[in-house]
N, C-alpha and C. Protein backbone atom coordinates (compact mmCIF):
# COMPACT_ATOMS: atom_id res chain seq x y z
N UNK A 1 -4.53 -71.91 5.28
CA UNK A 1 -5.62 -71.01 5.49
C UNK A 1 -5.72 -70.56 6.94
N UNK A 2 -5.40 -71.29 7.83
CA UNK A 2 -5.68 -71.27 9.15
C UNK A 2 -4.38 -69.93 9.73
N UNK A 3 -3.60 -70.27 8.84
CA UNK A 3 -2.30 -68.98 9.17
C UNK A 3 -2.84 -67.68 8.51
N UNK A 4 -3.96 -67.55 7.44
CA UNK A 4 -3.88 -66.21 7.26
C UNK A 4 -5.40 -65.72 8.60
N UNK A 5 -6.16 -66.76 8.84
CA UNK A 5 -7.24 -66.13 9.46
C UNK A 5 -6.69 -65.52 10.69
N UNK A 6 -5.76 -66.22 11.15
CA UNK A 6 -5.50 -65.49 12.41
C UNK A 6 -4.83 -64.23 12.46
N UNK A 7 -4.32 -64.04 11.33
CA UNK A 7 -3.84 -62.84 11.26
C UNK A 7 -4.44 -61.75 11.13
N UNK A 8 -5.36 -61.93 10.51
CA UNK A 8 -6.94 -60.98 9.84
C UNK A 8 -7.48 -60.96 11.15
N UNK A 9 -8.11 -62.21 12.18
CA UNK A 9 -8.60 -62.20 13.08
C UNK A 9 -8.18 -61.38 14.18
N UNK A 10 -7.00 -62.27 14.52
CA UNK A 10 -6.54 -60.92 15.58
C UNK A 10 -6.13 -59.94 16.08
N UNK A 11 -6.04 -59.14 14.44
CA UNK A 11 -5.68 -57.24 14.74
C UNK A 11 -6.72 -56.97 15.07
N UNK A 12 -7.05 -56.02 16.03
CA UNK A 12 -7.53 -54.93 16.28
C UNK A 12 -7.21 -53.91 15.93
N UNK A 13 -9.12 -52.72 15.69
CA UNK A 13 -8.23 -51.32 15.44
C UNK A 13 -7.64 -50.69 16.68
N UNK A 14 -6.37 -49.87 16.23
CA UNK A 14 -6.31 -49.23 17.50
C UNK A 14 -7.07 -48.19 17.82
N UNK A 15 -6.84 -47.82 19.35
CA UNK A 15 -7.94 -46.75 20.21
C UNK A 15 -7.31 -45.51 19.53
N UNK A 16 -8.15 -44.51 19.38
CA UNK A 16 -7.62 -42.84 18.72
C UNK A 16 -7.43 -41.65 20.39
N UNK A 17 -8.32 -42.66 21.57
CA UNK A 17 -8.43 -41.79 22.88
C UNK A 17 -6.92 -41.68 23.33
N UNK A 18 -6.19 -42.54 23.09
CA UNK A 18 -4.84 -42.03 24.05
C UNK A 18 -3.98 -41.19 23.06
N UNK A 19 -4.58 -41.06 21.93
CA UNK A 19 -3.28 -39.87 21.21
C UNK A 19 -4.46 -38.70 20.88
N UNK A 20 -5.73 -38.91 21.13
CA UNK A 20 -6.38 -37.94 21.49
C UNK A 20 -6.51 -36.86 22.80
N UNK A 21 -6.02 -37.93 24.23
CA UNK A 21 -5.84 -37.43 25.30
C UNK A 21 -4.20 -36.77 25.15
N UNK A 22 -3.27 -37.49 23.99
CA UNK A 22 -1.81 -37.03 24.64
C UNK A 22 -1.93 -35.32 23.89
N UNK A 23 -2.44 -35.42 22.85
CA UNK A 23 -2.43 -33.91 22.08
C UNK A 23 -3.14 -32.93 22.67
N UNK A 24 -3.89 -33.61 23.42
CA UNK A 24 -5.06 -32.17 24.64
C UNK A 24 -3.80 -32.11 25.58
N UNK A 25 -3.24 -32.98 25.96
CA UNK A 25 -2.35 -32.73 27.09
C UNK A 25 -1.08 -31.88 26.69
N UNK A 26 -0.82 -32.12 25.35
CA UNK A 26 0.29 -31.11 24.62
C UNK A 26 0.12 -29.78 24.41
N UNK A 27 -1.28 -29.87 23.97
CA UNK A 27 -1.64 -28.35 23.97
C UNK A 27 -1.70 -27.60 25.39
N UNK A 28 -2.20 -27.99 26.27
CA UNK A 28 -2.77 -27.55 27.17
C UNK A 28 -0.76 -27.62 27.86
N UNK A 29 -0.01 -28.13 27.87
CA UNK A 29 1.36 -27.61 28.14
C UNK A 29 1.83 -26.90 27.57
N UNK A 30 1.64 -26.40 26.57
CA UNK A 30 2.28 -25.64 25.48
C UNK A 30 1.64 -24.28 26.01
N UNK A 31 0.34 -24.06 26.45
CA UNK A 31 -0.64 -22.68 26.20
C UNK A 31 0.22 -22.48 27.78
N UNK A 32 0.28 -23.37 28.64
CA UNK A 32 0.97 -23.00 30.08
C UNK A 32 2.23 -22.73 30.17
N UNK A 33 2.86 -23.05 29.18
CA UNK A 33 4.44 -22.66 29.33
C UNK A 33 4.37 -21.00 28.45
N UNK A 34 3.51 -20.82 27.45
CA UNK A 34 3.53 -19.90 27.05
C UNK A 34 2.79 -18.34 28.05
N UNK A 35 2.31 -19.06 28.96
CA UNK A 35 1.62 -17.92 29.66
C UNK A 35 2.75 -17.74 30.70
N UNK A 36 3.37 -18.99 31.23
CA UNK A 36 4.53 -18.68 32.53
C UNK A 36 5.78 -17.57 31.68
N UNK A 37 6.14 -18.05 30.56
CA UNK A 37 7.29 -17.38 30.08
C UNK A 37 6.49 -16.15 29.64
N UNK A 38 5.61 -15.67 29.03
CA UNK A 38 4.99 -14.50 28.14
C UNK A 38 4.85 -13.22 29.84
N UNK A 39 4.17 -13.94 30.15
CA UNK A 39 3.51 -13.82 31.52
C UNK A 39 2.01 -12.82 31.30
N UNK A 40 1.35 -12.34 32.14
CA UNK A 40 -0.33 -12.12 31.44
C UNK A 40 -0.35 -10.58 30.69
N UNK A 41 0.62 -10.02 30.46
CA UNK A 41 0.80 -8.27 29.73
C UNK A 41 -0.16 -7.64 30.46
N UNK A 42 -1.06 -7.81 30.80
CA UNK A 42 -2.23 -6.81 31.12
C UNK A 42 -1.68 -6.15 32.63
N UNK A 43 -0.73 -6.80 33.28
CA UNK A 43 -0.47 -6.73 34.52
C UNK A 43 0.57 -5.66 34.54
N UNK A 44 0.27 -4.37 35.41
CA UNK A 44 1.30 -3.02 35.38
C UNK A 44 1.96 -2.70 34.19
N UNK A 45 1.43 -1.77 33.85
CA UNK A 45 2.61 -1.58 32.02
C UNK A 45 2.96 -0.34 32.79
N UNK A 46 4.19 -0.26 31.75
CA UNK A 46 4.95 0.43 32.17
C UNK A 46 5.12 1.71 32.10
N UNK A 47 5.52 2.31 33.37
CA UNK A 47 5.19 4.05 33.58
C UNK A 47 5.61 4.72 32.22
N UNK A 48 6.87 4.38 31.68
CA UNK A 48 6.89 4.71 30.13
C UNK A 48 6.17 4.81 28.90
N UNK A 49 5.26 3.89 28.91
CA UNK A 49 4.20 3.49 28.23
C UNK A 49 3.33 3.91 28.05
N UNK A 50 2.97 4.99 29.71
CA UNK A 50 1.87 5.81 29.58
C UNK A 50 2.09 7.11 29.68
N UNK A 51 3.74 7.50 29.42
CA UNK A 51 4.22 8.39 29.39
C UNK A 51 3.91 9.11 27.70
N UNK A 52 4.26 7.73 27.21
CA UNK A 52 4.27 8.27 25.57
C UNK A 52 3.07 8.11 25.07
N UNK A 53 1.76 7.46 25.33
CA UNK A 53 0.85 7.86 25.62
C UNK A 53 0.21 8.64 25.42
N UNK A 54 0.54 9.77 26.30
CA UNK A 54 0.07 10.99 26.55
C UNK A 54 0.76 11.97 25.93
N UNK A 55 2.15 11.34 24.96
CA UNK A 55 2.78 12.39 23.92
C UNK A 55 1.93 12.05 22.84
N UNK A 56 1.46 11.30 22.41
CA UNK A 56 1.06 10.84 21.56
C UNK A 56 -0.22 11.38 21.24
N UNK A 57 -1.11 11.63 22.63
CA UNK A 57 -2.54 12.05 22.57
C UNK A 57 -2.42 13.44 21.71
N UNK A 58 -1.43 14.40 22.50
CA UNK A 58 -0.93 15.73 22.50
C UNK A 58 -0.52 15.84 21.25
N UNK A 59 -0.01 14.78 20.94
CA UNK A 59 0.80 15.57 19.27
C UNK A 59 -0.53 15.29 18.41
N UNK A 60 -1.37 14.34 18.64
CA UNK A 60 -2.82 14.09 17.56
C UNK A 60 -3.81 15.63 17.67
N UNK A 61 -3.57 15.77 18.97
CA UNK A 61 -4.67 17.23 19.36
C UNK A 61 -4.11 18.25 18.15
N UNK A 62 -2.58 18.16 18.66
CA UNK A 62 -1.85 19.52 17.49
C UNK A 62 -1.64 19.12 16.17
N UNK A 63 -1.76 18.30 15.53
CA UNK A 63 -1.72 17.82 14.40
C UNK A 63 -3.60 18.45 13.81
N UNK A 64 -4.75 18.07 14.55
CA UNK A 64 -6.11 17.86 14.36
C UNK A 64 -6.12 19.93 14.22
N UNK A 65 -5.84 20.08 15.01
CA UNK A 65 -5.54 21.91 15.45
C UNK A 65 -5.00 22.51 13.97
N UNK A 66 -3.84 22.05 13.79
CA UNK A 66 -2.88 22.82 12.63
C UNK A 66 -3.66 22.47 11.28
N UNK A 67 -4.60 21.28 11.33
CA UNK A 67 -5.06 20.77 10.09
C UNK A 67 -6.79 21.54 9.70
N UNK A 68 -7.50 21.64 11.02
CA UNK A 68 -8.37 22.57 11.40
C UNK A 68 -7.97 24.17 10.31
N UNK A 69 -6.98 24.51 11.06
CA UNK A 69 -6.72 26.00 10.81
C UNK A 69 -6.06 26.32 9.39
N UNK A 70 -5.57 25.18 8.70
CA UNK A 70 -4.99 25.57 7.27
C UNK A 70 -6.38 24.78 6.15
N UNK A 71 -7.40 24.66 7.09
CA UNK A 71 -8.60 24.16 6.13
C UNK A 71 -9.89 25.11 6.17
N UNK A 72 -9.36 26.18 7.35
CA UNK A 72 -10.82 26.93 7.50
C UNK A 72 -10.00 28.48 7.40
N UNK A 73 -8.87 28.54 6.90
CA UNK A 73 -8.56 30.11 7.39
C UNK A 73 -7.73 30.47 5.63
N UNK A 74 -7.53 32.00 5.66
CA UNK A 74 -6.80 32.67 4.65
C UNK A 74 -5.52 32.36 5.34
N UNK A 75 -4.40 32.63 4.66
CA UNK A 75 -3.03 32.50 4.80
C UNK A 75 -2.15 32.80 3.72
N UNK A 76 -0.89 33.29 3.79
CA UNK A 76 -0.19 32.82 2.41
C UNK A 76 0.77 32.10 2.49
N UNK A 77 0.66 31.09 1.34
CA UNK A 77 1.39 30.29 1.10
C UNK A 77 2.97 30.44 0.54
N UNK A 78 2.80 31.55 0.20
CA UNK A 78 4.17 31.64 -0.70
C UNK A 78 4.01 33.43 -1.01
N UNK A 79 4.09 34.36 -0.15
CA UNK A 79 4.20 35.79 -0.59
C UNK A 79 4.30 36.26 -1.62
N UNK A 80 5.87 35.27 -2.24
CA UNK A 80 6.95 36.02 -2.81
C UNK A 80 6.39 35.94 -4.46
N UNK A 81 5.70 34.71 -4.32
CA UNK A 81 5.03 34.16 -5.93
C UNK A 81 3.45 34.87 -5.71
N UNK A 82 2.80 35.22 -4.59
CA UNK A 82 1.80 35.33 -4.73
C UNK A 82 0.78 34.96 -4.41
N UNK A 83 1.80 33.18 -3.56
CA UNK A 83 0.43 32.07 -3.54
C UNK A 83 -0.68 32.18 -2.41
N UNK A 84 -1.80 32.21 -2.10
CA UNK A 84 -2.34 32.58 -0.79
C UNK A 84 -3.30 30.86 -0.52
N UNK A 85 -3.38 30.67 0.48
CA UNK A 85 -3.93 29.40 1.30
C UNK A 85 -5.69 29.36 1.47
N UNK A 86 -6.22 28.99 0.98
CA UNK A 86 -8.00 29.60 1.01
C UNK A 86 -8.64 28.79 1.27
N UNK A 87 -9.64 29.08 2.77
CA UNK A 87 -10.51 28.06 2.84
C UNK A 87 -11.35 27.26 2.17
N UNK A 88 -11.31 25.58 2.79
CA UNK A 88 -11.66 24.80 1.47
C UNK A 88 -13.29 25.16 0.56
N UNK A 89 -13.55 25.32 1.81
CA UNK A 89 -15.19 25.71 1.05
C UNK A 89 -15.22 26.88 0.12
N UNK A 90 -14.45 27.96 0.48
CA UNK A 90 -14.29 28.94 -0.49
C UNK A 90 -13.65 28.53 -1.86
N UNK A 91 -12.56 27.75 -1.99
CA UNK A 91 -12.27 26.87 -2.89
C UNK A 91 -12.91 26.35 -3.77
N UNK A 92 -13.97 25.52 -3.23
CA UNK A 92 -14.86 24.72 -3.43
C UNK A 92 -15.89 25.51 -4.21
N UNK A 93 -16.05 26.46 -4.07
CA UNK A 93 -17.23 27.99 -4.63
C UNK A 93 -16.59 28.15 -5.72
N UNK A 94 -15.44 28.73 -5.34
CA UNK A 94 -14.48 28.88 -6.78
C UNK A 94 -14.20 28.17 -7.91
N UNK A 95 -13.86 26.85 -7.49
CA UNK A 95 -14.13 25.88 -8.67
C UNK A 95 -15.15 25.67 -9.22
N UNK A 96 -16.15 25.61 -8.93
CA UNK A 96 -17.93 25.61 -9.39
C UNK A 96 -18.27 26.66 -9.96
N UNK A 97 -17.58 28.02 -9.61
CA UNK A 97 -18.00 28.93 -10.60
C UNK A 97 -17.40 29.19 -11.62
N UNK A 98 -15.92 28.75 -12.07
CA UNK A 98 -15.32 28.17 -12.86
C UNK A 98 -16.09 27.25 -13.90
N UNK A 99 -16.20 26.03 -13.12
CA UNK A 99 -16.89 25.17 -13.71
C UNK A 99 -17.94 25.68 -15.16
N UNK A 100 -18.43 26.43 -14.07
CA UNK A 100 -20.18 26.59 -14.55
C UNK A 100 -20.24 27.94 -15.51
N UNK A 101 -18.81 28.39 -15.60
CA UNK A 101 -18.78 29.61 -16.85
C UNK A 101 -18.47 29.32 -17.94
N UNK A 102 -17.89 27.83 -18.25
CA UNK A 102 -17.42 27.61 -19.02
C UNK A 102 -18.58 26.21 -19.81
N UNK A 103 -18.49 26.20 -20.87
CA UNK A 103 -19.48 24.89 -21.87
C UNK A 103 -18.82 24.24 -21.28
N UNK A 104 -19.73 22.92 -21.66
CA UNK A 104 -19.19 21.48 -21.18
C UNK A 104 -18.50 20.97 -22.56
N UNK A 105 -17.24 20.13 -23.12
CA UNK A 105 -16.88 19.70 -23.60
C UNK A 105 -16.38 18.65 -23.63
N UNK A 106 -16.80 17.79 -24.72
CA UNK A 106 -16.64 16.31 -24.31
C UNK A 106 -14.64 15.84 -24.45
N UNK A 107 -14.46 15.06 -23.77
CA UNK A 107 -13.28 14.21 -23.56
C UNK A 107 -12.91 13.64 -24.89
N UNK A 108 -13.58 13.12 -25.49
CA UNK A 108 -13.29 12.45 -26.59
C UNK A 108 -14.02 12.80 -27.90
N UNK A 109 -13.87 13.22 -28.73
CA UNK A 109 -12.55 11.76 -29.71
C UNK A 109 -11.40 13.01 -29.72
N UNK A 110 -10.66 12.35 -29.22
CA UNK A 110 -8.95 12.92 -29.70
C UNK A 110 -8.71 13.31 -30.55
N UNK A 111 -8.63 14.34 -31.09
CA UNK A 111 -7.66 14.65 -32.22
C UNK A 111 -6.66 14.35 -32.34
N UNK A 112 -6.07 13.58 -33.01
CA UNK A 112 -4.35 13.60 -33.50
C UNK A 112 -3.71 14.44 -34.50
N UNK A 113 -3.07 15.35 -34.23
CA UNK A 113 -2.76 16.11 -35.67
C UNK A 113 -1.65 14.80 -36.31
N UNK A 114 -1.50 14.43 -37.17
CA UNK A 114 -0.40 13.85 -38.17
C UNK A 114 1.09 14.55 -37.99
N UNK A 115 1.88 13.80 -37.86
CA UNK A 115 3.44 14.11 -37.59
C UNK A 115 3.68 14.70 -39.11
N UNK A 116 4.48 15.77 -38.52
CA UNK A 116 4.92 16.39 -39.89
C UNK A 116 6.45 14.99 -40.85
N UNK A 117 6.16 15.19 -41.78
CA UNK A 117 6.51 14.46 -42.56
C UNK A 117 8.47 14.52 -42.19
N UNK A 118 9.23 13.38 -42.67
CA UNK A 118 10.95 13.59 -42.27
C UNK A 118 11.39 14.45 -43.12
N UNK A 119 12.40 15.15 -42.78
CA UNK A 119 12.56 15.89 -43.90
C UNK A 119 13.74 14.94 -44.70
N UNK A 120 13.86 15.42 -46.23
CA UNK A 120 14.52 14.20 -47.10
C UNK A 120 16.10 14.13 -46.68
N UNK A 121 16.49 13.06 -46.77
CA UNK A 121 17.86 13.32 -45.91
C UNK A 121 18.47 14.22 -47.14
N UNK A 122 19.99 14.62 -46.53
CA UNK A 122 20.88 15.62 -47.51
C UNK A 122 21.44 14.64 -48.67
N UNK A 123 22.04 15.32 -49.49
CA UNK A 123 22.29 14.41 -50.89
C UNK A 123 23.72 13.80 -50.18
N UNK A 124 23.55 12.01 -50.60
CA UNK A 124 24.14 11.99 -50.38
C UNK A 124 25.58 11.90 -51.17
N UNK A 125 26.97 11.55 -50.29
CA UNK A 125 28.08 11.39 -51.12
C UNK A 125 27.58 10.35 -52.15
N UNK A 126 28.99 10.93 -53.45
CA UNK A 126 28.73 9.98 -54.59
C UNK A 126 29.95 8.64 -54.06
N UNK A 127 28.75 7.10 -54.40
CA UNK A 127 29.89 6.22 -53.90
C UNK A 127 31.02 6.45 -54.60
N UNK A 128 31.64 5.59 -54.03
CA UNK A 128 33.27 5.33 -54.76
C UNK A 128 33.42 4.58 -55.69
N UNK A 129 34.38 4.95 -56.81
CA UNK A 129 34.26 4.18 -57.72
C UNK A 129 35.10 2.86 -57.54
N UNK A 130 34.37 1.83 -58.48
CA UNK A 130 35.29 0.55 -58.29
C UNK A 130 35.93 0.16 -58.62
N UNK A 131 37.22 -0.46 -58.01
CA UNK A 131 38.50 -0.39 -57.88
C UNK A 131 39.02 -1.15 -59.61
N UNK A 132 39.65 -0.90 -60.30
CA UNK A 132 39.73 -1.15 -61.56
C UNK A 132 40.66 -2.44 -61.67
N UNK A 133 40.77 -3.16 -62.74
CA UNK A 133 41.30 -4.51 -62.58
C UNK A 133 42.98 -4.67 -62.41
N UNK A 134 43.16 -5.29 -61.89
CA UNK A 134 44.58 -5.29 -61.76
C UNK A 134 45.64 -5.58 -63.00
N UNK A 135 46.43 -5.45 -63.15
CA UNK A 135 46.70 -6.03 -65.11
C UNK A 135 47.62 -6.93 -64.80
């Protein structure tokens, strides 16, 4: 008995502070090696960077411009067929008076017309006759 008490007796738990202190200390090397190698970005970007930038601003202006003018103006779309480009709101008039000349009719119930019936196949060949006994 005296061999198991001491064994029970004299573990201790272990401390959680020194693998609590080593993992703050891991992190906190890890976030520093990542800032020396990364280094802080915010610091001088590059004249390129704000080169394209400013292509970028420019092509949104002319994009906002071209999208402006094919939403508020007449145009044609296609001469040759006829098609012409019409402001949306005018559009928008147009469909509503559409709309509103015509009854309302409901969506459903479907009609199915019935498939026309197969037509009967052609007559067919007469089988062959069977082969007669051998003598």
């Amino acid at each position: 008995m005296s061999h198991e008490a001491t064994i029970s007796g004299s573990r201790k738990a272990p401390s959680l502070w020194p693998f609590f202190a080593l993992g703050l200390l891991m992190l906190l090397l890890f976030w520093g090696a990542n800032k020396w190698l990364i280094g802080s970005g915010a610091s001088n970007p590059e004249p390129e960077e704000a080169a394209r930038a400013g292509l970028r601003t420019k092509n949104l202006a002319d994009l906002r411009t071209e999208n402006a003018q094919k939403l508020e103006k007449y145009a044609w779309a296609d001469r040759a067929k006829g098609t012409v480009q019409v402001p949306i709101a005018e559009a928008m008039k147009l469909v509503l008076s559409d709309l509103n000349a015509s009854a309302p009719r409901p969506a459903y119930p479907v009609v199915v017309t019935p498939a026309a019936p197969a037509p009967a196949p052609a007559a067919a060949a007469p089988a062959p006759a069977a082969p007669s006994p051998a003598p």
